[in-house]
C-alpha atoms as a PDB file:
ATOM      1  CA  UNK A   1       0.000   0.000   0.000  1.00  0.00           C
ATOM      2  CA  UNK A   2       2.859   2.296   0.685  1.00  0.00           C
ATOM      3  CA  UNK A   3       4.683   1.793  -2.352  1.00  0.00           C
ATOM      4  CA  UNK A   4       0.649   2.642  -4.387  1.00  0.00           C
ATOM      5  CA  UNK A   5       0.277   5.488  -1.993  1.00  0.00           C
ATOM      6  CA  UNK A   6       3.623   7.268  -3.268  1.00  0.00           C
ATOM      7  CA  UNK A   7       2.515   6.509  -6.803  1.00  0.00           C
ATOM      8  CA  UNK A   8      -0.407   8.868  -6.167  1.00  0.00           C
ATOM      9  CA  UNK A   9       2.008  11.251  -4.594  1.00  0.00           C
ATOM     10  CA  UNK A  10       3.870  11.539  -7.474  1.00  0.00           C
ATOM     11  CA  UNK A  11       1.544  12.108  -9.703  1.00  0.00           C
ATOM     12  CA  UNK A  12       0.695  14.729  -7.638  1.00  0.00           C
ATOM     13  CA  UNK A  13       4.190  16.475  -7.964  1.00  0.00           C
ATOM     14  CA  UNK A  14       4.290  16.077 -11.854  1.00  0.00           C
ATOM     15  CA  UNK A  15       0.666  17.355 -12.655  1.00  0.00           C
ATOM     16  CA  UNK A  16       1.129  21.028 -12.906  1.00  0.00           C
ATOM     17  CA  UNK A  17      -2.753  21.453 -12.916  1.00  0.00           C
ATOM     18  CA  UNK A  18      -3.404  19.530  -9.568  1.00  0.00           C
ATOM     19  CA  UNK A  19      -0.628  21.393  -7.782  1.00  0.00           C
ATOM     20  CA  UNK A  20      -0.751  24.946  -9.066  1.00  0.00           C
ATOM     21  CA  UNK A  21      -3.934  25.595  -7.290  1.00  0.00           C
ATOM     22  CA  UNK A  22      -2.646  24.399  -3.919  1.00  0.00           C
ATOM     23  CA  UNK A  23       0.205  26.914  -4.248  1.00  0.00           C
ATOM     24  CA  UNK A  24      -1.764  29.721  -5.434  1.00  0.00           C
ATOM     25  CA  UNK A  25      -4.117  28.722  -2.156  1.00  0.00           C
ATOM     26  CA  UNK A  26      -1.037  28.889   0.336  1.00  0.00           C
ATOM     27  CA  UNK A  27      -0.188  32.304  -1.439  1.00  0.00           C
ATOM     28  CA  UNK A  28      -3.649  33.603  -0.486  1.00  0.00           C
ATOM     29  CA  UNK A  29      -3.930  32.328   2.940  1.00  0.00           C
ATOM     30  CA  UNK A  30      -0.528  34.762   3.370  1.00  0.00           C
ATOM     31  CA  UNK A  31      -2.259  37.571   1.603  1.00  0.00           C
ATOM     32  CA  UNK A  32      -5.711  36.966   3.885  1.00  0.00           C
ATOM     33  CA  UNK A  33      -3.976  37.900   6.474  1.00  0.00           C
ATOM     34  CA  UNK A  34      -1.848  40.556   5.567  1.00  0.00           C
ATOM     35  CA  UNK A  35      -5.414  42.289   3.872  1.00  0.00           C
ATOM     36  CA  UNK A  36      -7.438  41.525   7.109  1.00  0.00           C
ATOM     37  CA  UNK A  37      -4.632  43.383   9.243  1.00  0.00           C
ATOM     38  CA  UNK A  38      -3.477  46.054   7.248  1.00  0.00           C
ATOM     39  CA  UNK A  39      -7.584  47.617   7.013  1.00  0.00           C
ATOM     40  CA  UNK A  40      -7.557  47.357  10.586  1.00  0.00           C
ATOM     41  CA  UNK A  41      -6.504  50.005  12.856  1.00  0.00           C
ATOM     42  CA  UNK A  42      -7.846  52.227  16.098  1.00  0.00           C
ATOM     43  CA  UNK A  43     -10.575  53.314  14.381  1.00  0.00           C
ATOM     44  CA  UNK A  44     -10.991  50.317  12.111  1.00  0.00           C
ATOM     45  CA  UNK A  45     -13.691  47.633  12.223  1.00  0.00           C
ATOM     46  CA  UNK A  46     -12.841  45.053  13.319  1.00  0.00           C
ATOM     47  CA  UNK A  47     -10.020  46.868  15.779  1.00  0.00           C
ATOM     48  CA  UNK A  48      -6.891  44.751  16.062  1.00  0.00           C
ATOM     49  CA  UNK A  49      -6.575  42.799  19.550  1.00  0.00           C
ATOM     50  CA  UNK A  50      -5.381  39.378  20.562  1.00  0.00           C
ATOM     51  CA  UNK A  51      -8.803  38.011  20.285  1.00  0.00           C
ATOM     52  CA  UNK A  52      -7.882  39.061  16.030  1.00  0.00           C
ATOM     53  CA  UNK A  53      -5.832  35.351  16.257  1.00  0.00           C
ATOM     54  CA  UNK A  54      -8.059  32.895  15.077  1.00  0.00           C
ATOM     55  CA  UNK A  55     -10.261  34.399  13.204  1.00  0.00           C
ATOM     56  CA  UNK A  56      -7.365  35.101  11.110  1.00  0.00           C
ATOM     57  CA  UNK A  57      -6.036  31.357  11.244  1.00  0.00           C
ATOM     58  CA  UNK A  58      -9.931  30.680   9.839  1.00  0.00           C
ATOM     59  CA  UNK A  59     -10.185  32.859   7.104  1.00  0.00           C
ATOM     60  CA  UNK A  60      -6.608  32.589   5.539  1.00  0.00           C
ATOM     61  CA  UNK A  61      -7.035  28.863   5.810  1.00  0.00           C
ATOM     62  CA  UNK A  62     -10.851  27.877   5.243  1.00  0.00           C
ATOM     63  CA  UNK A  63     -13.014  27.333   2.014  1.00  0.00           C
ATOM     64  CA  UNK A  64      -9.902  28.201  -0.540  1.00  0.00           C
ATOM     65  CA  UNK A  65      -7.727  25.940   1.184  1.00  0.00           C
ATOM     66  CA  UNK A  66     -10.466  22.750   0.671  1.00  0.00           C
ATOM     67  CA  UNK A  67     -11.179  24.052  -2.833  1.00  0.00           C
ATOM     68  CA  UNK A  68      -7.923  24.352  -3.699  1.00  0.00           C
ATOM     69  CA  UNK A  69      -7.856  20.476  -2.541  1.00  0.00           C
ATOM     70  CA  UNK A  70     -10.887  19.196  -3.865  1.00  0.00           C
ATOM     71  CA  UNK A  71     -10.083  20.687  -7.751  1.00  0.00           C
ATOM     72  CA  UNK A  72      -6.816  18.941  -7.065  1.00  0.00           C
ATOM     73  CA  UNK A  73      -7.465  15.623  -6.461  1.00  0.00           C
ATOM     74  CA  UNK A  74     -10.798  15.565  -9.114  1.00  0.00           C
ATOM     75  CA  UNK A  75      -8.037  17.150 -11.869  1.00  0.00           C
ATOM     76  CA  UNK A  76      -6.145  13.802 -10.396  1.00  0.00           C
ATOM     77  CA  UNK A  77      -8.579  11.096  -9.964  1.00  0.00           C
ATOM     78  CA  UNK A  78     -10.613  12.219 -13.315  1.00  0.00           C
ATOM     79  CA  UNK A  79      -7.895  13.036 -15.255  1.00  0.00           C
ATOM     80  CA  UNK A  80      -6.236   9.510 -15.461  1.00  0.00           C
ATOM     81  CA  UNK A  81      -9.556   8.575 -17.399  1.00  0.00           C
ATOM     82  CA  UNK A  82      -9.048  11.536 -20.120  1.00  0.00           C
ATOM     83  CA  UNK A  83      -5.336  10.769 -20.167  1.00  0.00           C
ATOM     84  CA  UNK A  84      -5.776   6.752 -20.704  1.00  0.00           C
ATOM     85  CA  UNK A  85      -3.331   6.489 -17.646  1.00  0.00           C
ATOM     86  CA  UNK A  86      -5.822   4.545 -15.768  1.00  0.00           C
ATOM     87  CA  UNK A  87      -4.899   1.862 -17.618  1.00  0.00           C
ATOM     88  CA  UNK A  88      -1.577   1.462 -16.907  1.00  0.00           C
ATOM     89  CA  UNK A  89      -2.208   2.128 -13.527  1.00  0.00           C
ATOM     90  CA  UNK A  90      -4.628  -0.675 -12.781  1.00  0.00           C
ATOM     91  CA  UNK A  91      -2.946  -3.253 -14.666  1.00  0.00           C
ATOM     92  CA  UNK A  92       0.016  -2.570 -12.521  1.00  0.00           C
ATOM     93  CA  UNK A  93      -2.605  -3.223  -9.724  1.00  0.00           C
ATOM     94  CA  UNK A  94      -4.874  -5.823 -10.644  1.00  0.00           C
ATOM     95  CA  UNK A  95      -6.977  -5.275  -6.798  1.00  0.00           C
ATOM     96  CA  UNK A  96      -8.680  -2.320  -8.113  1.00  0.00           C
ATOM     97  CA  UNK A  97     -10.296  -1.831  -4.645  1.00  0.00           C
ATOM     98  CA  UNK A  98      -6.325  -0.953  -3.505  1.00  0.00           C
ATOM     99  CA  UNK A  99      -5.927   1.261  -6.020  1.00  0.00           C
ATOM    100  CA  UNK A 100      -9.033   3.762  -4.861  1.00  0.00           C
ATOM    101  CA  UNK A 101      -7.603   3.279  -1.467  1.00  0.00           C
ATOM    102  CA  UNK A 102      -4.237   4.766  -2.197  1.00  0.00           C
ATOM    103  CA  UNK A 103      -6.094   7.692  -3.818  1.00  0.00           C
ATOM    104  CA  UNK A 104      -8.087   8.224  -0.515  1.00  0.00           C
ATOM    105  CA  UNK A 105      -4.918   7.895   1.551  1.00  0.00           C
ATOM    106  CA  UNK A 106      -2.820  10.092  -0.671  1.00  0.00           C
ATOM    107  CA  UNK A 107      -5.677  12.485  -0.648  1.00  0.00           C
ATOM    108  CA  UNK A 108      -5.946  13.057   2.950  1.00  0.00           C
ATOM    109  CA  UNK A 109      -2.492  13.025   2.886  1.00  0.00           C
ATOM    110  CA  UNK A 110      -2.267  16.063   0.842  1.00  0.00           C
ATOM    111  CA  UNK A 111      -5.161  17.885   2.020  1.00  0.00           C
ATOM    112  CA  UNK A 112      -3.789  17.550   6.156  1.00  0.00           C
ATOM    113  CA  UNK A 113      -0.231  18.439   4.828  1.00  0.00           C
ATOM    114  CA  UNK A 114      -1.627  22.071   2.819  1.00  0.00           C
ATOM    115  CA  UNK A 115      -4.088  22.741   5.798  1.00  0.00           C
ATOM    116  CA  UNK A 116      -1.206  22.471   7.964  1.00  0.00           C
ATOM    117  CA  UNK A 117       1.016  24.651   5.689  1.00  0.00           C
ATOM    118  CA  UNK A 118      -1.561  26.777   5.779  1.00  0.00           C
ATOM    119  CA  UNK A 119      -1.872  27.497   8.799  1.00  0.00           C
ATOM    120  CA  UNK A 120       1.886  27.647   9.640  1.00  0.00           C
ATOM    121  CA  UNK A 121       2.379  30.442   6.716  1.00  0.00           C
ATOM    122  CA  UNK A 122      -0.948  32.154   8.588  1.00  0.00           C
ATOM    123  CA  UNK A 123       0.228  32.087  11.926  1.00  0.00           C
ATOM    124  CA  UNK A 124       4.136  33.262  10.952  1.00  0.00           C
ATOM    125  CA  UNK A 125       2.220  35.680   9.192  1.00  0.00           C
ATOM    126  CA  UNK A 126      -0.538  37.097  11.918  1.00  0.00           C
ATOM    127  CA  UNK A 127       2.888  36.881  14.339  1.00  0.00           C
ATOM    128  CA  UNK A 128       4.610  39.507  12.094  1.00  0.00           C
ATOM    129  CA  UNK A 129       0.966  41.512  11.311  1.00  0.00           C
ATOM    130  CA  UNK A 130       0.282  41.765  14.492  1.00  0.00           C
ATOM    131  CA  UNK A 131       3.713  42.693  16.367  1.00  0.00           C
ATOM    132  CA  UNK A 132       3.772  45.051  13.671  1.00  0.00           C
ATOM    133  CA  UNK A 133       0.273  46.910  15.092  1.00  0.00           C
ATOM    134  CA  UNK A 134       2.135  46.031  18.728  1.00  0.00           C
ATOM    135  CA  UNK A 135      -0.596  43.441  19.589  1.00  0.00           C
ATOM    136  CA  UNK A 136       0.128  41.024  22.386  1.00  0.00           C
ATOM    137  CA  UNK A 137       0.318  37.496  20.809  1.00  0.00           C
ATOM    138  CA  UNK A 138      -2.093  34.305  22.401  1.00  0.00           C
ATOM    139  CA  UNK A 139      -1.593  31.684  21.353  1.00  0.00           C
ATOM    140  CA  UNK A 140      -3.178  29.821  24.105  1.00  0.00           C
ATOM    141  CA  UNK A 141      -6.507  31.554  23.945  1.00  0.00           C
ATOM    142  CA  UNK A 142      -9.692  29.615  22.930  1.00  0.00           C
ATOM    143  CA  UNK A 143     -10.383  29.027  18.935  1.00  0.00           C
ATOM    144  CA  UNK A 144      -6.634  29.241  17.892  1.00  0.00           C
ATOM    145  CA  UNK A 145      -6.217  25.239  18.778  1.00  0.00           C
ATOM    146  CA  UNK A 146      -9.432  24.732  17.120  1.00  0.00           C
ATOM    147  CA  UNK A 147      -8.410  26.699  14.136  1.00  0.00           C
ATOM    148  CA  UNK A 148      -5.260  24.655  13.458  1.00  0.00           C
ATOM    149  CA  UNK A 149      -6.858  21.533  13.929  1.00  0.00           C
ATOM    150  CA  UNK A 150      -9.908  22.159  11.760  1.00  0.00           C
ATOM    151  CA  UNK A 151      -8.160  23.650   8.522  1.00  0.00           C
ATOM    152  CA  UNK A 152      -6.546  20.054   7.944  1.00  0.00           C
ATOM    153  CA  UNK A 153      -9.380  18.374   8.628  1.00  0.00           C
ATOM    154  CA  UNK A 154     -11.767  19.699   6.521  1.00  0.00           C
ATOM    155  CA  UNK A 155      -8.243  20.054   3.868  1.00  0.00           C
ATOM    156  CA  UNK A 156      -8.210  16.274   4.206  1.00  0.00           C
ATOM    157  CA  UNK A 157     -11.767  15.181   3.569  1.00  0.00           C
ATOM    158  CA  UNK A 158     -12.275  17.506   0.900  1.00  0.00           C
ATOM    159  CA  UNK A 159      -9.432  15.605  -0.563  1.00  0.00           C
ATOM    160  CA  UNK A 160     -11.427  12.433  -0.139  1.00  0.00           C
ATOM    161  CA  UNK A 161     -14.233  14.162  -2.155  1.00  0.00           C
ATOM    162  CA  UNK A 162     -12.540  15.252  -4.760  1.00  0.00           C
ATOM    163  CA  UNK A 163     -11.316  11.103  -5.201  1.00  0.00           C
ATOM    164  CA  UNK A 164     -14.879  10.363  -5.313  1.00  0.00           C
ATOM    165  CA  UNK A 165     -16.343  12.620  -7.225  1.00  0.00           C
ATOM    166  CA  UNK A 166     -13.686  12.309  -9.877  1.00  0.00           C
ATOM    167  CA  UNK A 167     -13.568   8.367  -9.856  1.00  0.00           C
ATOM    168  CA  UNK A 168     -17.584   8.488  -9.746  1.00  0.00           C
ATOM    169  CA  UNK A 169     -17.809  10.775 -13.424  1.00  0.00           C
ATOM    170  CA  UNK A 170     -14.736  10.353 -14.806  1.00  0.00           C
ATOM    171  CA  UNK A 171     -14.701  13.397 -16.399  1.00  0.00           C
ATOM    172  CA  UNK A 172     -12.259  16.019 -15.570  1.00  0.00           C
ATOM    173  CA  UNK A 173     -14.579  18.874 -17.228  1.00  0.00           C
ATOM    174  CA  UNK A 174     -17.772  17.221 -15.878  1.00  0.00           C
ATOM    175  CA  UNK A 175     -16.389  16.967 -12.491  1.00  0.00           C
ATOM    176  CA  UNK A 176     -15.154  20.366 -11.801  1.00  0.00           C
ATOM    177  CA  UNK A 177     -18.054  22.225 -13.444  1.00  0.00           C
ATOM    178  CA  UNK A 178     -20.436  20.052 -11.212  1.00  0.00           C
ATOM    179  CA  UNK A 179     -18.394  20.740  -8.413  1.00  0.00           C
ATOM    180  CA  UNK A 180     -18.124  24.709  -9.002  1.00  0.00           C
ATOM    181  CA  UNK A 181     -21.762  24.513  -9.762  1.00  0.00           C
ATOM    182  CA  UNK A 182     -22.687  23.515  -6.679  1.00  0.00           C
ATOM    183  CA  UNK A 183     -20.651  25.394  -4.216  1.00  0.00           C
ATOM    184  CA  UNK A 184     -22.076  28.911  -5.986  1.00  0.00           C
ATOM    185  CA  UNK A 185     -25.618  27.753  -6.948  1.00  0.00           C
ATOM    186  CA  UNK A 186     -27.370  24.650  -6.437  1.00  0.00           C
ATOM    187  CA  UNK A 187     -26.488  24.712  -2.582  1.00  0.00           C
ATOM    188  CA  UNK A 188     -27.586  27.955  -2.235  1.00  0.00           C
ATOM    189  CA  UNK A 189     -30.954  27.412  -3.794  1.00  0.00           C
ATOM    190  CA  UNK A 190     -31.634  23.549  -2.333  1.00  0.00           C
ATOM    191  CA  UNK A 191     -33.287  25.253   0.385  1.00  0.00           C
ATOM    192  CA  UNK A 192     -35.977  27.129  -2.186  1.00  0.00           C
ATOM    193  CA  UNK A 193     -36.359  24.474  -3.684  1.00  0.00           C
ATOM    194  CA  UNK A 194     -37.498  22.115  -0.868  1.00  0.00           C
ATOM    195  CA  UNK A 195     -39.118  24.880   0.735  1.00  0.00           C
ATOM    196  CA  UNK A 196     -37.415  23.802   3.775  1.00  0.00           C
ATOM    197  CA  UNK A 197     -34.817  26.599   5.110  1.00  0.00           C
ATOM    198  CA  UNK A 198     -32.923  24.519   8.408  1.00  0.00           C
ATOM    199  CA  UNK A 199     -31.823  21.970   5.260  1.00  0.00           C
ATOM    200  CA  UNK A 200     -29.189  23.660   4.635  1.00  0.00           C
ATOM    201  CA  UNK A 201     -27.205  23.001   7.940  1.00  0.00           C
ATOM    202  CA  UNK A 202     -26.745  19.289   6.463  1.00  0.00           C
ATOM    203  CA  UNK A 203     -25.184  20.811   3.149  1.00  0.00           C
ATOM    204  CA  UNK A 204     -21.663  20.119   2.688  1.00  0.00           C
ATOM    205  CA  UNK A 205     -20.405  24.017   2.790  1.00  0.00           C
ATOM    206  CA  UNK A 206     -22.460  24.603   5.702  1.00  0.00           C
ATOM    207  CA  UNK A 207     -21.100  21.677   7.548  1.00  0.00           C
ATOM    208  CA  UNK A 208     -17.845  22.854   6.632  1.00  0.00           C
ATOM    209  CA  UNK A 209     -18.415  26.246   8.137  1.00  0.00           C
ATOM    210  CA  UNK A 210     -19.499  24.809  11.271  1.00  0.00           C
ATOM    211  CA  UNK A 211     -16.557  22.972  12.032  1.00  0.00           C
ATOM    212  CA  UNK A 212     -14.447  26.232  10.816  1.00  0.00           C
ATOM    213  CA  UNK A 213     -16.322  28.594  12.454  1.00  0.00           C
ATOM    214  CA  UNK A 214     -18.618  26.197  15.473  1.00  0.00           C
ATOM    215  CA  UNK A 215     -21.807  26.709  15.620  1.00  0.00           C
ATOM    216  CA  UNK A 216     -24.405  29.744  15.752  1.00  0.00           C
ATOM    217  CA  UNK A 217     -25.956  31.108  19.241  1.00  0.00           C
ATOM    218  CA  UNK A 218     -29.068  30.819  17.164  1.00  0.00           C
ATOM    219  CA  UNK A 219     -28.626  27.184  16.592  1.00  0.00           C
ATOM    220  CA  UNK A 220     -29.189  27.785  12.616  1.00  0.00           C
ATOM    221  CA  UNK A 221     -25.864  25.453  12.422  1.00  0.00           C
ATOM    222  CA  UNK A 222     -25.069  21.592  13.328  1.00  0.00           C
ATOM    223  CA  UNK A 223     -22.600  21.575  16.116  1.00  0.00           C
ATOM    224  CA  UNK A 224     -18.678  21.280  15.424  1.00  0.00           C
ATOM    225  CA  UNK A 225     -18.667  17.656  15.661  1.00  0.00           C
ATOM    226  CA  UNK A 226     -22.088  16.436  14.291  1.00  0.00           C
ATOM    227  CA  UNK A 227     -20.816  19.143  10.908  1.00  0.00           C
ATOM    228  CA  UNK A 228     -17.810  16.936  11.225  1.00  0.00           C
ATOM    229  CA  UNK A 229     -19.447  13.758  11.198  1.00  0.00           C
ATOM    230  CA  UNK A 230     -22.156  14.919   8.368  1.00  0.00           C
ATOM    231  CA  UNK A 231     -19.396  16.205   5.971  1.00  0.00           C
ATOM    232  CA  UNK A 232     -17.196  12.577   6.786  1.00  0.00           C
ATOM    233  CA  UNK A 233     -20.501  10.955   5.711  1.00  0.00           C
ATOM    234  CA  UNK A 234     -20.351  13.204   2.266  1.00  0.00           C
ATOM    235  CA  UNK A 235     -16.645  11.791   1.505  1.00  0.00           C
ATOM    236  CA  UNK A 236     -17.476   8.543   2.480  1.00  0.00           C
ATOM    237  CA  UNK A 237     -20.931   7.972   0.208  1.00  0.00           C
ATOM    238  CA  UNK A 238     -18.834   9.720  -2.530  1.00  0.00           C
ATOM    239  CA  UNK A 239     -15.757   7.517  -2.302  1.00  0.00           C
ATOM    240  CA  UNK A 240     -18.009   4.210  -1.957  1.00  0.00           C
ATOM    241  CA  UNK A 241     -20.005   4.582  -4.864  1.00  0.00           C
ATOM    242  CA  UNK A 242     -16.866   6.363  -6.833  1.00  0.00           C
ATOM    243  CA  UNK A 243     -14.875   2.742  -5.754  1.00  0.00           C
ATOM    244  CA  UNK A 244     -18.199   0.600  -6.639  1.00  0.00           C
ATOM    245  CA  UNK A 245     -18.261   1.926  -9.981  1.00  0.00           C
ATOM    246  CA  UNK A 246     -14.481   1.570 -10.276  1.00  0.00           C
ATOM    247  CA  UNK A 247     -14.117  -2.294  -9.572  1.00  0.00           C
ATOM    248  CA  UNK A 248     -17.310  -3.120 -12.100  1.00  0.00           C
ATOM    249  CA  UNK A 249     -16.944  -1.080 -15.085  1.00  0.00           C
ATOM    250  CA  UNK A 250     -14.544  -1.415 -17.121  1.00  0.00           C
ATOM    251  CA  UNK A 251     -11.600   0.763 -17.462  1.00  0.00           C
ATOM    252  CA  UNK A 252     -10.132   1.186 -20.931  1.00  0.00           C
ATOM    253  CA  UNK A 253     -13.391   2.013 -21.938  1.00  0.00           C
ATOM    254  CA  UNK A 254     -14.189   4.955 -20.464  1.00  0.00           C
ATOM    255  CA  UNK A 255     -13.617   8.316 -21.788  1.00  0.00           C
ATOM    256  CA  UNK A 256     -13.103  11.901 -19.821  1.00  0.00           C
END
């Protein structure tokens, strides 16, 4: 498995199109920060304290991080189809089933190890932001813990997703444009639709917020670890039926 696990890694590292947007994520989550501090001041809102910590850990290292991750690995996991590489690759490894695993593996591989670049490059950052505006540093105050542990996280099972999703169309146009569609429409208007508003607390962005952010005073949002557990069930449904549909059909005779 280890050996099948690196495979995926590599691929990773010679795909310009999976890793470019992971870089050009870690080069935002410096800039977050640096925008979020510089427009605040004594008379700014929101006015600079210690308390500024995590919520600048969250936002330099939330949604862009796990899209960045998600477009990766379905540019990855699709693209083998377009590319006729599949082919190679599971002939080298009859046990298809072993195959999908590596990709989940080397997927929340990747997604832990950016969320937790991310965060470093944010917190080196907010450090030198903040000394700058002569703001104490905390890093022992509540939500800065949460903050690094929840970027990965989510980093990691939006990795998983992206596997799925891309195994599950193989289509690496199909895939992202279904993807993109539904973080910035058909989310947003599932709730319309159904006529049923608190819905969209089980959505995946929404459970992604809540374990970013925790949940609302006004209870509008699942708890940390029930978002947690709703968005793990999203990953796993996705990589299931993406690995179901790997081990029947066949494989040199699908096109992406």
């Amino acid at each position: 498995m280890r050996s099948l696990v690196s495979a995926e890694l590599l691929k990773l590292r010679s795909t310009r199109s999976a890793w470019i947007p992971l870089a050009v994520a870690l080069a935002i989550a410096v800039v977050a920060v640096l925008a979020n501090t510089s427009t605040a001041g004594p008379d700014a809102n929101p006015h600079l304290s210690p308390a500024a910590l995590p919520g600048l850990l969250r936002a330099s290292g939330g949604q862009l991080v796990d899209g960045a991750v998600l477009l990766c690995w379905i540019v990855l996991s699709a693209g083998e189809f377009r590319h006729r590489t599949a082919v190679t690759t599971f002939l080298a490894e009859p046990n298809r089933l072993r195959i999908v695993s590596a990709k989940l593996i080397a997927a929340a591989l990747t997604g832990a190890a950016v969320g937790l670049l991310a965060e470093a490059l944010s917190a080196a950052t907010s450090a030198a932001a903040l000394s700058a505006h002569h703001v104490p540093l905390a890093w022992s105050q509540p939500g800065v813990l949460g903050a690094v542990t929840a970027v990965p996280l989510l980093a990691a099972l939006y990795g998983m997703l992206g596997v799925g999703l891309g195994l599950l169309l193989r289509h690496t146009a199909a895939a992202l444009g279904l993807a993109l569609m539904w973080a910035f429409v058909i989310e947003g208007i599932i709730p319309m639709l159904t006529h049923q508003p608190g819905i969209t607390r089980w959505l995946p962005e929404a459970a992604a917020n809540a374990v970013l952010h925790g949940a609302s005073p006004a209870a509008t949002t699942l708890s940390a670890g029930a978002a947690l557990a709703v968005l793990a069930g999203y990953a796993a449904v996705l990589a299931g039926a993406g690995a179901a549909l790997t081990v029947r059909q066949e494989i040199g005779t699908t096109t992406g």
